[in-house]
N, C-alpha and C. Protein backbone atom coordinates (compact mmCIF):
# COMPACT_ATOMS: atom_id res chain seq x y z
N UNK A 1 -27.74 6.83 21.96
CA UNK A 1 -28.37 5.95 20.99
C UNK A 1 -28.10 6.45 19.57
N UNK A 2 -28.52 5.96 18.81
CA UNK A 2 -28.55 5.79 16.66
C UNK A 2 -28.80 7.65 16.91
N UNK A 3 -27.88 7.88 15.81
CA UNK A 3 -28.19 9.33 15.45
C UNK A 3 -27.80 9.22 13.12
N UNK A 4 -28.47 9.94 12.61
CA UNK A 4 -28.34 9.88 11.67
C UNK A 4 -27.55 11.35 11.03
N UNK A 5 -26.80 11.46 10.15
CA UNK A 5 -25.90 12.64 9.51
C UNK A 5 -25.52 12.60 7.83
N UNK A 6 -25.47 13.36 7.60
CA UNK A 6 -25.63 14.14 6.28
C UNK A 6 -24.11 13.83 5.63
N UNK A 7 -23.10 13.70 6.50
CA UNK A 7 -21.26 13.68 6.24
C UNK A 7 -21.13 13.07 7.51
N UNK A 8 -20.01 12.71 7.00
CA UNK A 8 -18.99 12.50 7.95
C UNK A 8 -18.27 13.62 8.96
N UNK A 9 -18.20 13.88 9.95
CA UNK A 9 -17.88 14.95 10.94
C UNK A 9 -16.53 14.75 11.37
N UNK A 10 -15.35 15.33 11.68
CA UNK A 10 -14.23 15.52 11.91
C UNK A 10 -14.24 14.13 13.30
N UNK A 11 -14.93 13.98 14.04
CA UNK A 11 -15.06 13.05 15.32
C UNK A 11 -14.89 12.10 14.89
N UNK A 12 -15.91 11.32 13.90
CA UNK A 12 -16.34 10.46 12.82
C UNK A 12 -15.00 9.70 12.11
N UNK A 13 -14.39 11.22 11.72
CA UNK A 13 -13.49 10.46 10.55
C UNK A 13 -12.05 9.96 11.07
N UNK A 14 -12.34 10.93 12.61
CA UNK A 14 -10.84 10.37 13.66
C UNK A 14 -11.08 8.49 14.37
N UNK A 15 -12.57 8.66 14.31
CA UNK A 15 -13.20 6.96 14.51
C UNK A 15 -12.93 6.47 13.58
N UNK A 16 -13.14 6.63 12.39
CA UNK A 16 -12.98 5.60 10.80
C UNK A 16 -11.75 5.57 11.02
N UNK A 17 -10.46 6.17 11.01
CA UNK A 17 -8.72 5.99 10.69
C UNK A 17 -8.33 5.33 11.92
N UNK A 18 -8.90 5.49 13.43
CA UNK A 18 -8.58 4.49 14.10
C UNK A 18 -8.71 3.01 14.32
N UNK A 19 -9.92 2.86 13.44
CA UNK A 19 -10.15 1.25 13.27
C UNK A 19 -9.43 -0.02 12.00
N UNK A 20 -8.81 -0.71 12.81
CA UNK A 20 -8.08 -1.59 12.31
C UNK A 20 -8.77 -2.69 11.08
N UNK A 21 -10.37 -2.56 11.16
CA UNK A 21 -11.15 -3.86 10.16
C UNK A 21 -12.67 -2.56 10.02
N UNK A 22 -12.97 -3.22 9.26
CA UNK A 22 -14.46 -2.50 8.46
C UNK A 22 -15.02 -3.60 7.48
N UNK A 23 -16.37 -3.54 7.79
CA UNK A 23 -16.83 -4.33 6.59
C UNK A 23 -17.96 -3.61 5.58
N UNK A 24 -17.58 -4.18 4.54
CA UNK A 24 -18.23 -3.96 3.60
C UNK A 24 -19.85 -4.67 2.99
N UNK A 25 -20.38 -3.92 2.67
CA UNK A 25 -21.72 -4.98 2.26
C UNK A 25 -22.34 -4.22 0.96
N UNK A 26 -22.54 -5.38 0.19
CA UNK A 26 -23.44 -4.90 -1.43
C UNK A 26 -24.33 -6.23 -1.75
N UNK A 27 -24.88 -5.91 -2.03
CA UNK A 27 -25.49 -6.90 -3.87
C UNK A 27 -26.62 -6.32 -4.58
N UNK A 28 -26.97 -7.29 -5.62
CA UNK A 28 -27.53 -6.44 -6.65
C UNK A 28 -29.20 -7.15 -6.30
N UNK A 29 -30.30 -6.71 -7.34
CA UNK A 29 -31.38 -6.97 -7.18
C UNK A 29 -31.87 -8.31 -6.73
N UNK A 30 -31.09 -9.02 -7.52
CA UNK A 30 -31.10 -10.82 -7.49
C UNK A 30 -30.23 -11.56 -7.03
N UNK A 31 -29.24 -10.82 -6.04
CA UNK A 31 -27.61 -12.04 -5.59
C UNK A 31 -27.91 -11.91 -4.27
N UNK A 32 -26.96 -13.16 -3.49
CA UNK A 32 -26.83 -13.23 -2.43
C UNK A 32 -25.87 -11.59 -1.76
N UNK A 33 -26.42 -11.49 -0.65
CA UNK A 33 -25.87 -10.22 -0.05
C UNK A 33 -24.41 -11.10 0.44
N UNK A 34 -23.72 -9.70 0.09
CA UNK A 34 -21.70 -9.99 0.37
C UNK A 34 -21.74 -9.85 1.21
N UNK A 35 -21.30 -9.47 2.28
CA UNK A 35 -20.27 -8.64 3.70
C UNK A 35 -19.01 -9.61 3.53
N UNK A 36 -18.20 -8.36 3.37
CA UNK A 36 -16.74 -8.56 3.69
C UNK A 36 -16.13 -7.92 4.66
N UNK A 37 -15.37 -8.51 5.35
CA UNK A 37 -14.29 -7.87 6.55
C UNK A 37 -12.62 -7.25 5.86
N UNK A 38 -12.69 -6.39 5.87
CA UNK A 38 -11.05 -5.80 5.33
C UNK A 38 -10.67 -5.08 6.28
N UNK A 39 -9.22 -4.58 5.89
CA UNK A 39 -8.44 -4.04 6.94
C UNK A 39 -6.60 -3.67 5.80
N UNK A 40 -6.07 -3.78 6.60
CA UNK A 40 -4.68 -3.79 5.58
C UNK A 40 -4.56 -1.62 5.33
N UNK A 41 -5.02 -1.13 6.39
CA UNK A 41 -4.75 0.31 6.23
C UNK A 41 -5.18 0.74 4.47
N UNK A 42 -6.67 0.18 4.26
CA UNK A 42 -6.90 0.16 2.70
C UNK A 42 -7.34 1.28 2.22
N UNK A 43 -8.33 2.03 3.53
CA UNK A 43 -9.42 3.15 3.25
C UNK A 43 -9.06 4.32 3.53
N UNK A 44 -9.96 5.25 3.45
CA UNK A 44 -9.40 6.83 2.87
C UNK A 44 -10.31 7.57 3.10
N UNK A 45 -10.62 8.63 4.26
CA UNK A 45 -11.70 9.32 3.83
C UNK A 45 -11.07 10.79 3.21
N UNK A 46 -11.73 10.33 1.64
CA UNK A 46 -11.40 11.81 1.10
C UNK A 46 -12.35 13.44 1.27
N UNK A 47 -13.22 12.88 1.74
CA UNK A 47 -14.15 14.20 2.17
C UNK A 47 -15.23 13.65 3.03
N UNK A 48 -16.02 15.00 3.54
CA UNK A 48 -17.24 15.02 4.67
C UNK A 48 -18.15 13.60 3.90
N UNK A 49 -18.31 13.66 2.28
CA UNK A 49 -19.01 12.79 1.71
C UNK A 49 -18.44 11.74 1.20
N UNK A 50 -17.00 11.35 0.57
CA UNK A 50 -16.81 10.01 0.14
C UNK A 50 -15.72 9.47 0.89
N UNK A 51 -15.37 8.29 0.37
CA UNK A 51 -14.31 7.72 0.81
C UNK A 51 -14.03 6.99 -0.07
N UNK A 52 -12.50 6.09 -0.23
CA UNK A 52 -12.31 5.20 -1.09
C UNK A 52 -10.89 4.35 -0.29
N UNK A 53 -11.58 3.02 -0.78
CA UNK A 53 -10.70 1.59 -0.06
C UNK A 53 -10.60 1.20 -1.54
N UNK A 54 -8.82 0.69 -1.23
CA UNK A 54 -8.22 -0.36 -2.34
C UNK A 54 -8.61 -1.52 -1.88
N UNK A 55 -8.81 -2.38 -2.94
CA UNK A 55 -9.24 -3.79 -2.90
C UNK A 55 -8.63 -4.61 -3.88
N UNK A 56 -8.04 -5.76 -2.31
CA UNK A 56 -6.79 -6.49 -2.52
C UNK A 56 -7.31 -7.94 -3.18
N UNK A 57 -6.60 -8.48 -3.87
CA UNK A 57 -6.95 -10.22 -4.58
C UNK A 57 -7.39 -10.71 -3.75
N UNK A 58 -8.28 -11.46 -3.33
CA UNK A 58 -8.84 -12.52 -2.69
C UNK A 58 -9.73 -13.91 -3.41
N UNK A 59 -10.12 -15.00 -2.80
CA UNK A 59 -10.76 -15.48 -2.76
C UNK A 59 -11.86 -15.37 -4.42
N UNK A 60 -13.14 -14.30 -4.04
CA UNK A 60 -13.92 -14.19 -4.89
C UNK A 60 -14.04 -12.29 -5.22
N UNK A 61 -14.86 -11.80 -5.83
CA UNK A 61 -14.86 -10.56 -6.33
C UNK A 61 -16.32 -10.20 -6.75
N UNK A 62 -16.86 -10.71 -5.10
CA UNK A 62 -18.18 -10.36 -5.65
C UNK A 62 -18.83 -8.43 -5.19
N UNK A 63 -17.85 -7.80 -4.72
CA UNK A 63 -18.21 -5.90 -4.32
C UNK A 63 -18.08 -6.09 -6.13
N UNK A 64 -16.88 -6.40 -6.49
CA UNK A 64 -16.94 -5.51 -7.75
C UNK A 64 -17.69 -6.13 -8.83
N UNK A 65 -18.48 -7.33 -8.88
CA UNK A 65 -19.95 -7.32 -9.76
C UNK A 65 -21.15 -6.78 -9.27
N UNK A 66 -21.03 -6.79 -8.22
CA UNK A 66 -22.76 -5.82 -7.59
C UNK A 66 -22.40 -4.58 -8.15
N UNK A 67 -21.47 -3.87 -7.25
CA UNK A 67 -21.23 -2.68 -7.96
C UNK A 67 -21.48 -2.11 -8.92
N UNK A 68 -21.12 -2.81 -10.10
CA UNK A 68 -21.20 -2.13 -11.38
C UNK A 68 -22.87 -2.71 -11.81
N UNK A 69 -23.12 -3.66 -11.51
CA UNK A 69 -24.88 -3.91 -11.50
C UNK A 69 -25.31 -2.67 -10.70
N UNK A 70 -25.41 -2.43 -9.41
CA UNK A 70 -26.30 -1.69 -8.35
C UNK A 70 -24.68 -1.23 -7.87
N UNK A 71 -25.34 -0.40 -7.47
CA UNK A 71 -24.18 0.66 -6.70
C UNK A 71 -24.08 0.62 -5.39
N UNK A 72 -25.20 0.51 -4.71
CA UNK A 72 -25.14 0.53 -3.14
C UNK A 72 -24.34 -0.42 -2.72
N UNK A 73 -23.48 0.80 -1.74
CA UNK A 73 -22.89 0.01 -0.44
C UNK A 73 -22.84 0.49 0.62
N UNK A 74 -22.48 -0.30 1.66
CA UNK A 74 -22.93 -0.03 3.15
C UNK A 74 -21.51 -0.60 3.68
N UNK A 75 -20.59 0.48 4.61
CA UNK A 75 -19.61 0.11 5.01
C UNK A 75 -19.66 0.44 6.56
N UNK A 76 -19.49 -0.66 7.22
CA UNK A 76 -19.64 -0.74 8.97
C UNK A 76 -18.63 -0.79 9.74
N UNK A 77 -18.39 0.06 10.39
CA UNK A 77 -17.53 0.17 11.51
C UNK A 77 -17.70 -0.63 12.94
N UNK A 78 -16.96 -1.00 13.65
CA UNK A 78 -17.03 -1.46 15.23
C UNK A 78 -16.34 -1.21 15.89
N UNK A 79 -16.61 -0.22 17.36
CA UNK A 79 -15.58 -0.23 17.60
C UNK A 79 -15.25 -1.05 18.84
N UNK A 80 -13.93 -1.83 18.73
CA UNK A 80 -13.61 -3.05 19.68
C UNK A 80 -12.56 -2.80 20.55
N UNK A 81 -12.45 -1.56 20.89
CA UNK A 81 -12.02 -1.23 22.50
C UNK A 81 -12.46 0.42 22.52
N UNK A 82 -12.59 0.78 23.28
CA UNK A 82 -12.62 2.22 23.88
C UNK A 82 -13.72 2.15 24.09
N UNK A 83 -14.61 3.34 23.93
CA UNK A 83 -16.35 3.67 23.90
C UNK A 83 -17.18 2.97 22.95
N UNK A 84 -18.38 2.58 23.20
CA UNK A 84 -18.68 1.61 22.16
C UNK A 84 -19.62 2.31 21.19
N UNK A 85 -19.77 1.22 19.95
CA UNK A 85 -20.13 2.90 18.98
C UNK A 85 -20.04 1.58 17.73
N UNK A 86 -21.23 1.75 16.60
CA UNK A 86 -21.32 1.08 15.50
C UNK A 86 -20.96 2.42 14.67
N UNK A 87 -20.14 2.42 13.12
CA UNK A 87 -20.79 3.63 12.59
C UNK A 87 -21.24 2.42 10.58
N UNK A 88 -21.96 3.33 10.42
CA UNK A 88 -22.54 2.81 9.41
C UNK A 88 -22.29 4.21 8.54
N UNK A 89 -21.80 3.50 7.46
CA UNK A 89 -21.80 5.02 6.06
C UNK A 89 -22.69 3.88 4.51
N UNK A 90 -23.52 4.59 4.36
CA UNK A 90 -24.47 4.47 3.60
C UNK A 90 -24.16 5.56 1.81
N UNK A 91 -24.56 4.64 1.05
CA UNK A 91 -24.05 5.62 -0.50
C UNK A 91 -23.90 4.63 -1.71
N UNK A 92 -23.24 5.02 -2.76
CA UNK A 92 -23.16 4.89 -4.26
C UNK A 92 -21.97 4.63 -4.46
N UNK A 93 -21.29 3.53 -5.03
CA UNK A 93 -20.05 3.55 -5.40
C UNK A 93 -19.67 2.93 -6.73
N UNK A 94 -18.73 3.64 -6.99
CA UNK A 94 -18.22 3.05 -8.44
C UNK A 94 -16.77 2.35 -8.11
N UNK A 95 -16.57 1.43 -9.32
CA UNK A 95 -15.35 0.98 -9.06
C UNK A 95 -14.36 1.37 -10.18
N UNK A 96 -13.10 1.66 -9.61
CA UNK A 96 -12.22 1.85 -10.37
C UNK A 96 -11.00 1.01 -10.55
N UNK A 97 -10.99 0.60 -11.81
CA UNK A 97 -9.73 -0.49 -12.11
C UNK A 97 -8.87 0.18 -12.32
N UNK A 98 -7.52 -0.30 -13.00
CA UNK A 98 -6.20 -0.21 -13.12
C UNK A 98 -6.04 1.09 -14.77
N UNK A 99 -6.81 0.64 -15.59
CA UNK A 99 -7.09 1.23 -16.67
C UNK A 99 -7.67 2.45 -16.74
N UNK A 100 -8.68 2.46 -15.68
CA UNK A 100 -9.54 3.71 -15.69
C UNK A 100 -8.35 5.23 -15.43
N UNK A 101 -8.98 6.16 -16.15
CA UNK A 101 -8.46 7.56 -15.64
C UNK A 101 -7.92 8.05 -14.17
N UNK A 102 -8.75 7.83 -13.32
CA UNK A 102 -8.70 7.98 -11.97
C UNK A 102 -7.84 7.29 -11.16
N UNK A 103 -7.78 6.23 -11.63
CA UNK A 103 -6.15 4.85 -10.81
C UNK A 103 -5.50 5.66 -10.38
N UNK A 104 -4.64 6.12 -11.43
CA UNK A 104 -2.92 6.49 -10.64
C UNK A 104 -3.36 7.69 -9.42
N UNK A 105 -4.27 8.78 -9.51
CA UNK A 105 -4.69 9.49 -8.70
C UNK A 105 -5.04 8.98 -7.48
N UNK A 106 -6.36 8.02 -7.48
CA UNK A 106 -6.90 7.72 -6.05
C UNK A 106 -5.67 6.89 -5.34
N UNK A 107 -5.19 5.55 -6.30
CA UNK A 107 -4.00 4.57 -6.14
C UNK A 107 -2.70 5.45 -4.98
N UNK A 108 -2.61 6.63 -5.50
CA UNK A 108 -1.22 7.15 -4.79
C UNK A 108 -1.37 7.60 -3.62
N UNK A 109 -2.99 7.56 -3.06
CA UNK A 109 -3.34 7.96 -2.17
C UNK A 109 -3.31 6.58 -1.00
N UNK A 110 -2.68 5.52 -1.37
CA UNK A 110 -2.19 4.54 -0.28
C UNK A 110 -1.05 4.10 0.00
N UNK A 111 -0.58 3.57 0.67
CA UNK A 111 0.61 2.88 0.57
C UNK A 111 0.27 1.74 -0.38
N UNK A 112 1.31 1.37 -1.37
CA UNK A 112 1.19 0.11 -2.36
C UNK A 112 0.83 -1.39 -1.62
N UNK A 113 -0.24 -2.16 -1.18
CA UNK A 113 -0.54 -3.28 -0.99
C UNK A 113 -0.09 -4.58 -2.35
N UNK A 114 0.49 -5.44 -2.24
CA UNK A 114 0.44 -6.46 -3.30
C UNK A 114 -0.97 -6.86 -3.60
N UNK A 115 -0.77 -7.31 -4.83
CA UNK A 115 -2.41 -7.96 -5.54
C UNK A 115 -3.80 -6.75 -5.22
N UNK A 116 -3.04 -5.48 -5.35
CA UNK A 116 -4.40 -4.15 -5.55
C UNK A 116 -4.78 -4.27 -7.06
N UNK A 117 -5.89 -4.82 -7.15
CA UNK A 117 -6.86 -4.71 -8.09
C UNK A 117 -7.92 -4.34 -8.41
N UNK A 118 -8.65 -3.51 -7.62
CA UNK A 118 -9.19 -2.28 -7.78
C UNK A 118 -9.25 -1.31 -6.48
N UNK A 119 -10.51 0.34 -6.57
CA UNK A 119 -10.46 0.74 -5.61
C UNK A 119 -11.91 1.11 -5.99
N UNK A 120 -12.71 1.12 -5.03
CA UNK A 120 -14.11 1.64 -4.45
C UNK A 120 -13.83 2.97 -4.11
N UNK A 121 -15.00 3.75 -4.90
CA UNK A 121 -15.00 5.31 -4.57
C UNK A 121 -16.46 5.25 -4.03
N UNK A 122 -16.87 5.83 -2.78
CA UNK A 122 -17.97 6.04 -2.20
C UNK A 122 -18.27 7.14 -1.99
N UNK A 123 -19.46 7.71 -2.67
CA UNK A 123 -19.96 8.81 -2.50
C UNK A 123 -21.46 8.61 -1.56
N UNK A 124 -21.60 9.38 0.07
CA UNK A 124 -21.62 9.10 0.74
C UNK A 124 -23.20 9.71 0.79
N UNK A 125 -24.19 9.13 1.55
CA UNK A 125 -25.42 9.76 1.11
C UNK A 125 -26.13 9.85 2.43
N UNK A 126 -25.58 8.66 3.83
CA UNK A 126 -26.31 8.63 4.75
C UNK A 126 -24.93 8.39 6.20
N UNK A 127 -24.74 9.01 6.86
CA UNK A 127 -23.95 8.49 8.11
C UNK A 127 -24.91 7.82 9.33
N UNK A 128 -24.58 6.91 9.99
CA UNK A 128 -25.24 6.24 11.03
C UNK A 128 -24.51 6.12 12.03
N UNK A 129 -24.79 6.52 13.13
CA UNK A 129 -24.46 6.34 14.00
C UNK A 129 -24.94 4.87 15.13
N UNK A 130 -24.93 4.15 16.35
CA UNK A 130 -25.68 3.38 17.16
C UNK A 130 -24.33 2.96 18.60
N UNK A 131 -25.42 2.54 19.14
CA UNK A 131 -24.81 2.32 20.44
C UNK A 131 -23.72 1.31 20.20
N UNK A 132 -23.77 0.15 19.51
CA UNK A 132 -22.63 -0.69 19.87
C UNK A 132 -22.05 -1.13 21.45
N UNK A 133 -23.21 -1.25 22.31
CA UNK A 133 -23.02 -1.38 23.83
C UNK A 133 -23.47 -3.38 23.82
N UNK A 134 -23.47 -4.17 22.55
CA UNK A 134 -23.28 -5.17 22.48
C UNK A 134 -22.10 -5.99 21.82
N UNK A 135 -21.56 -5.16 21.43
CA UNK A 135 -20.32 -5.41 20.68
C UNK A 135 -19.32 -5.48 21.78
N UNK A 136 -17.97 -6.91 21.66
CA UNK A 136 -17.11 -7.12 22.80
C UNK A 136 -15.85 -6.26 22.74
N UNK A 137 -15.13 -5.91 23.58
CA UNK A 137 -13.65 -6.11 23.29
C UNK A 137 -12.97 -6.99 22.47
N UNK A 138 -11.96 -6.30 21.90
CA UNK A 138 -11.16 -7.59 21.19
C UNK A 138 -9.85 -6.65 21.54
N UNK A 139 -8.93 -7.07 20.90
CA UNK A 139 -7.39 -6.61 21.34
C UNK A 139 -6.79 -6.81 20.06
N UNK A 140 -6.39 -5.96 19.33
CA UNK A 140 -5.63 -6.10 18.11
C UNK A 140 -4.02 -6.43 18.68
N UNK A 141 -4.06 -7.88 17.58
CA UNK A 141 -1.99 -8.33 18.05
C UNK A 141 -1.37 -7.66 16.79
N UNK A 142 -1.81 -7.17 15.60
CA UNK A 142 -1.12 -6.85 14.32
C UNK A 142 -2.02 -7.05 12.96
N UNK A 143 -1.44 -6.77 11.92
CA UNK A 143 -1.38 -7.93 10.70
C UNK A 143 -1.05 -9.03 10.57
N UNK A 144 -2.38 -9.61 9.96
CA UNK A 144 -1.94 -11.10 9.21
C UNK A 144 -1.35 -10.64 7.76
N UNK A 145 0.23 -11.17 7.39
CA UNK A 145 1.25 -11.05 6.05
C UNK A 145 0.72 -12.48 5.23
N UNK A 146 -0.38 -13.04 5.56
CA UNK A 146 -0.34 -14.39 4.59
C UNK A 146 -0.28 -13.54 2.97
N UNK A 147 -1.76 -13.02 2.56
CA UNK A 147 -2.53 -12.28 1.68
C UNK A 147 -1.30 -11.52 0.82
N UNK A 148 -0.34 -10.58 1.71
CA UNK A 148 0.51 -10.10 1.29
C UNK A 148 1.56 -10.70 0.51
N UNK A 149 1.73 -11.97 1.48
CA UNK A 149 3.06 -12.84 1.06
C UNK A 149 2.62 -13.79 -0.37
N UNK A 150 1.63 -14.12 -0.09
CA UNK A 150 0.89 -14.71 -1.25
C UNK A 150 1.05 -13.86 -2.59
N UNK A 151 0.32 -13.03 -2.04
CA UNK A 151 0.44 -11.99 -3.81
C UNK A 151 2.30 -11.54 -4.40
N UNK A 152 3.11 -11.04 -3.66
CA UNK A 152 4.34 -11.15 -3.54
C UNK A 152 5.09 -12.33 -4.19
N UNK A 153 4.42 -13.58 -4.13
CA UNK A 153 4.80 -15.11 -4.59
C UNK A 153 4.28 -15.05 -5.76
N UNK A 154 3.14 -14.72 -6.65
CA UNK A 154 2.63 -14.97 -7.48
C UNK A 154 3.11 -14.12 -8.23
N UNK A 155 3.20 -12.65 -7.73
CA UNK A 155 3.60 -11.51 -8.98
C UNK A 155 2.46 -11.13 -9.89
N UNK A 156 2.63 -10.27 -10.75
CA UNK A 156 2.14 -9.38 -11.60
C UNK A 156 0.78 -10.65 -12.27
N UNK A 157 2.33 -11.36 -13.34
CA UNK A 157 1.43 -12.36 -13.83
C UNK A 157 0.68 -13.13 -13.58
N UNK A 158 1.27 -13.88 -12.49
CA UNK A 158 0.59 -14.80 -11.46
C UNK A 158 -0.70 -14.36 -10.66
N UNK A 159 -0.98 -13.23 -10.29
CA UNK A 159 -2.25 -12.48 -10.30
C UNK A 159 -3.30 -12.64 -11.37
N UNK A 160 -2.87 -11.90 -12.19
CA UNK A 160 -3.49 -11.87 -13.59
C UNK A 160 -4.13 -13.26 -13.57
N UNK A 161 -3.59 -14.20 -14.02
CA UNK A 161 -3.74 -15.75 -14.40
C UNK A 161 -4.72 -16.14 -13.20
N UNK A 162 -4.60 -15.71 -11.59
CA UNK A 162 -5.32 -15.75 -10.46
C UNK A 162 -7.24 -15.19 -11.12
N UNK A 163 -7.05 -13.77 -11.18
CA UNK A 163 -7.93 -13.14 -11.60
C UNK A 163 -8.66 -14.04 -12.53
N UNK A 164 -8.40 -14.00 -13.81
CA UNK A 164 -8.62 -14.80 -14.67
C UNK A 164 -9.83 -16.11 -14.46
N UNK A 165 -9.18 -17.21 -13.37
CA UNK A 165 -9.49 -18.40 -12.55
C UNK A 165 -10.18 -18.20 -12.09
N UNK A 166 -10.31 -17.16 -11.07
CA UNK A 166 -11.28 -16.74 -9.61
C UNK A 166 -11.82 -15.94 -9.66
N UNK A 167 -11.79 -14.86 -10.47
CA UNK A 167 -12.11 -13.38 -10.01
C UNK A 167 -12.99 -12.76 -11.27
N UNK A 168 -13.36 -13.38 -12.45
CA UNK A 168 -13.93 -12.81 -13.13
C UNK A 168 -15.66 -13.05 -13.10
N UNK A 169 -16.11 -13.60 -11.85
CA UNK A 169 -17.11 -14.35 -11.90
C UNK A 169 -17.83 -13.83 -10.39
N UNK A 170 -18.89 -13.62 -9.94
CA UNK A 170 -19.24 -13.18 -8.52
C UNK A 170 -20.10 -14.97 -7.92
N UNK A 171 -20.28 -15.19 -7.13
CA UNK A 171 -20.84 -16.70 -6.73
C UNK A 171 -22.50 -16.80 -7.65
N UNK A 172 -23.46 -15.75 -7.77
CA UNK A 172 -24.11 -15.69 -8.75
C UNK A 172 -23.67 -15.49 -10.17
N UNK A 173 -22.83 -15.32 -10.82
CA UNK A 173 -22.72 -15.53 -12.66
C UNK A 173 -22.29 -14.27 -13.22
N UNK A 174 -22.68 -13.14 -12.09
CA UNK A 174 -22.17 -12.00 -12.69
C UNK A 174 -20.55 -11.10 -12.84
N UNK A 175 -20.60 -10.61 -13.83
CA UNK A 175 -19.38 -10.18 -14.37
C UNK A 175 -18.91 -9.29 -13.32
N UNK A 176 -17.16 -9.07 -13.11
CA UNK A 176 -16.71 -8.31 -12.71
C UNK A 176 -15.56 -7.67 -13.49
N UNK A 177 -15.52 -7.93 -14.57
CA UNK A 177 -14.74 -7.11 -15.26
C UNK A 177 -13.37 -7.29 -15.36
N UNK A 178 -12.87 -7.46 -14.33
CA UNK A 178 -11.71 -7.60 -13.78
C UNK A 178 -10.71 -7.82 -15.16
N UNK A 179 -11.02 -8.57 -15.89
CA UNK A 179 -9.66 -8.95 -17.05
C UNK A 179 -9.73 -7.84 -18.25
N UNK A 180 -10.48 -7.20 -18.39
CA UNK A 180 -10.66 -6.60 -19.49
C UNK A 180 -10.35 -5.28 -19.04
N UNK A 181 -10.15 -4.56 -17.78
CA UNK A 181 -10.31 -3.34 -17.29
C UNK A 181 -8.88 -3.38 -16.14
N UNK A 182 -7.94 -4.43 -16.13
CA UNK A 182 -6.73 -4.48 -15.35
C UNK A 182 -5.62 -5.16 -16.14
N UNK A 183 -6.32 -5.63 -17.43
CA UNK A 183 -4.98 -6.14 -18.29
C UNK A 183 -5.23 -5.72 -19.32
């Protein structure tokens, strides 16, 4: 059953790099709660306490207005074949754009994804463990290249101009920065 931990444990972090999707969850005092599903080999555990995932263009950009409002995030694991097992990492995160000091550092620590426009640094405050003995099988066939191929089509600028349109706004009103801190 649920066990609770202080870090991440060497067992732990061989579970986090084997899983193909993770989701993410934030918001701030007054927004609708996010959960997002990612994947794309994004995340990183850099120590017993943090970790950090690049985060690719999409849709909307609402991690990176909670964020910089409220910090908490909650990133969930599943695991969907072998032993079954939820893990939950609990903590504080800041976001780092293209501009900031820290980019080229954390940045080189992935393989280059198209349309990376920022990265989440999590400093880690609670590990969770749980049974996950309701969670199904699934069978990973690969990557989906849409996301990829998309950003690839648009380019540098074509991002930018994307951002701009979509991304400077969270579904509640709040700022994400995004244009002022990546261009």
């Amino acid at each position: 059953m649920g066990q609770c931990y202080s870090e991440i444990s060497d067992k732990l972090k061989q579970f986090i790099e084997d899983q193909k999707i993770f989701f993410v969850g934030t918001a701030t005092a007054d927004s609708r709660v996010n959960i997002s599903p990612k994947g794309m080999d994004s995340l990183r555990v850099l120590d017993k306490n943090r970790i950090a995932w690049l985060n690719v263009t999409g849709s909307g950009n609402e991690t990176s207005a909670h964020i910089q409002e409220n910090p908490r995030m909650t990133i969930m694991f599943a695991a969907f074949e072998g032993d079954p097992m939820i893990l939950r990492i609990y903590g504080n995160a800041r976001v780092v754009h293209r501009k900031d000091q820290e980019w080229d550092e954390l940045f080189s620590l992935f393989n280059p994804i198209p349309g990376a426009r920022q990265i989440f640094d999590l400093e880690i405050d609670l590990v969770q463990t749980s049974c996950g003995m309701a969670v199904p099988f699934y069978d990973y066939i690969g990557e989906r290249n849409q996301l990829r191929n998309w950003a690839l089509k648009k380019g540098e600028e074509g991002l930018k101009e994307y951002w701009e349109q979509k991304n400077q706004f969270s579904l509640d009103g709040k700022p994400t920065n995004i244009i002022d801190k990546n261009t």
